[in-house]
C-alpha atoms as a PDB file:
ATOM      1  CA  UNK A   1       8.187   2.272   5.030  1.00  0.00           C
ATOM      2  CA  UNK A   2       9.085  -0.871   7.577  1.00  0.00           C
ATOM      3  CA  UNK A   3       7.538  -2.858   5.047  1.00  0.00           C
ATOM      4  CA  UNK A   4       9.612  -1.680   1.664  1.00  0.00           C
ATOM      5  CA  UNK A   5      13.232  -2.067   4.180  1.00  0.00           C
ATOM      6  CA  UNK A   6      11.946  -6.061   4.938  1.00  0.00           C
ATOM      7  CA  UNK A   7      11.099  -6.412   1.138  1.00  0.00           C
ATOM      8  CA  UNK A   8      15.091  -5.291   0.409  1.00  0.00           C
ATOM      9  CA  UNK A   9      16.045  -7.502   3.180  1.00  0.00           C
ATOM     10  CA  UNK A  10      14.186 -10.534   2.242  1.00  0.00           C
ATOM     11  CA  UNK A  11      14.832 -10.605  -1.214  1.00  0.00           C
ATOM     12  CA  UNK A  12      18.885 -11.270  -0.125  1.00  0.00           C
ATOM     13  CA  UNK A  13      17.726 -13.538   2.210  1.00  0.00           C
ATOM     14  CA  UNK A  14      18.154 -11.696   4.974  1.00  0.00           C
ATOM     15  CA  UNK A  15      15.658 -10.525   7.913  1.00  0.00           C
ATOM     16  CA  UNK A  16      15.855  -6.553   8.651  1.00  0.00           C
ATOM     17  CA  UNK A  17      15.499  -7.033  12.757  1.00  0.00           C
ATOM     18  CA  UNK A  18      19.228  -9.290  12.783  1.00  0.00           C
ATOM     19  CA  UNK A  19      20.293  -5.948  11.432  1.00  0.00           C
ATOM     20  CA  UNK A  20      18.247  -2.941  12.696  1.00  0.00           C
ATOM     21  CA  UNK A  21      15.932  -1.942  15.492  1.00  0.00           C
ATOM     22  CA  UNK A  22      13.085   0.396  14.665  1.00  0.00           C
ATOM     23  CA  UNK A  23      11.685   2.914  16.824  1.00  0.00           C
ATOM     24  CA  UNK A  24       8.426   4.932  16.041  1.00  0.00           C
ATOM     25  CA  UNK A  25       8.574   8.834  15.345  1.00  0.00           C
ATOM     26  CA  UNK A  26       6.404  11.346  16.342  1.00  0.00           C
ATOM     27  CA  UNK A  27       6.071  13.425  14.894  1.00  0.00           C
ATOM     28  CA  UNK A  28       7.352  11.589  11.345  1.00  0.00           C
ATOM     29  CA  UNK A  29       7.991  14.511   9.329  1.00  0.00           C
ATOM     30  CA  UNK A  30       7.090  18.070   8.602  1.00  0.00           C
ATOM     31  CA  UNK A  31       5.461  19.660   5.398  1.00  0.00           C
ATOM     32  CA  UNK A  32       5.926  23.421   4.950  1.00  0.00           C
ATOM     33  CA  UNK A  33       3.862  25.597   2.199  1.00  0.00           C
ATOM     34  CA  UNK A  34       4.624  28.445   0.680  1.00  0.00           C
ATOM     35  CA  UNK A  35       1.836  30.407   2.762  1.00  0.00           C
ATOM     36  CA  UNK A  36       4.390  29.805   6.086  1.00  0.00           C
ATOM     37  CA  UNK A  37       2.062  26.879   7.149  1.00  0.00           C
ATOM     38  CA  UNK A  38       3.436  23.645   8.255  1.00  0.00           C
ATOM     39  CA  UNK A  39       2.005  20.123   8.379  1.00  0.00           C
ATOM     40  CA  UNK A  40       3.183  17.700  10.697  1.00  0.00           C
ATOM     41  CA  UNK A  41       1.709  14.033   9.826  1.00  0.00           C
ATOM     42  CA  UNK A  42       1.004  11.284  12.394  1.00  0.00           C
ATOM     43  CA  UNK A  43       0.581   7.685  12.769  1.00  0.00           C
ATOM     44  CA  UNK A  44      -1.627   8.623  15.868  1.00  0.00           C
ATOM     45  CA  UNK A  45      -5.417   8.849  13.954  1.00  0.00           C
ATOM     46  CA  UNK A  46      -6.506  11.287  16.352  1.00  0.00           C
ATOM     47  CA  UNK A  47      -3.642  13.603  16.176  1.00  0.00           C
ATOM     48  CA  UNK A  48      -3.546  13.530  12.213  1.00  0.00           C
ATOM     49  CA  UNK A  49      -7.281  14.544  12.261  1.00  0.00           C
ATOM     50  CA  UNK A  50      -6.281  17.208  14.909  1.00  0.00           C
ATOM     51  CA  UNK A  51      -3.772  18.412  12.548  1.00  0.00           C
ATOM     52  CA  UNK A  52      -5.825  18.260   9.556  1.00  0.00           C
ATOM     53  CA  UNK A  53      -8.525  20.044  11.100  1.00  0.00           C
ATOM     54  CA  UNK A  54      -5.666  22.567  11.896  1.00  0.00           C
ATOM     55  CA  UNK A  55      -4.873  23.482   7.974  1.00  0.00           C
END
């Protein structure tokens, strides 16, 4: 998503760090089904295969 907020920036000529400072989540977000599971992604590749492998 960094990438779509620098597009916005850039095309008004603008860079997005002289405005905002980004910090990494973790966990980014959480998915729930209908079945009561939940899904939480990751950027860590280890932990989203953990919690793949979980489902």
């Amino acid at each position: 998503m960094k990438s779509v907020l620098e597009n916005i920036f850039e095309s008004t000529g603008r860079k997005l760090e002289d405005y905002v400072k980004l910090h990494n989540l973790e966990t980014m977000y959480r998915l729930s089904y209908s079945d009561e599971r939940e899904f939480f992604p990751s950027s860590n590749k280890e932990k989203m295969k953990e919690e793949m492998e979980r489902l």
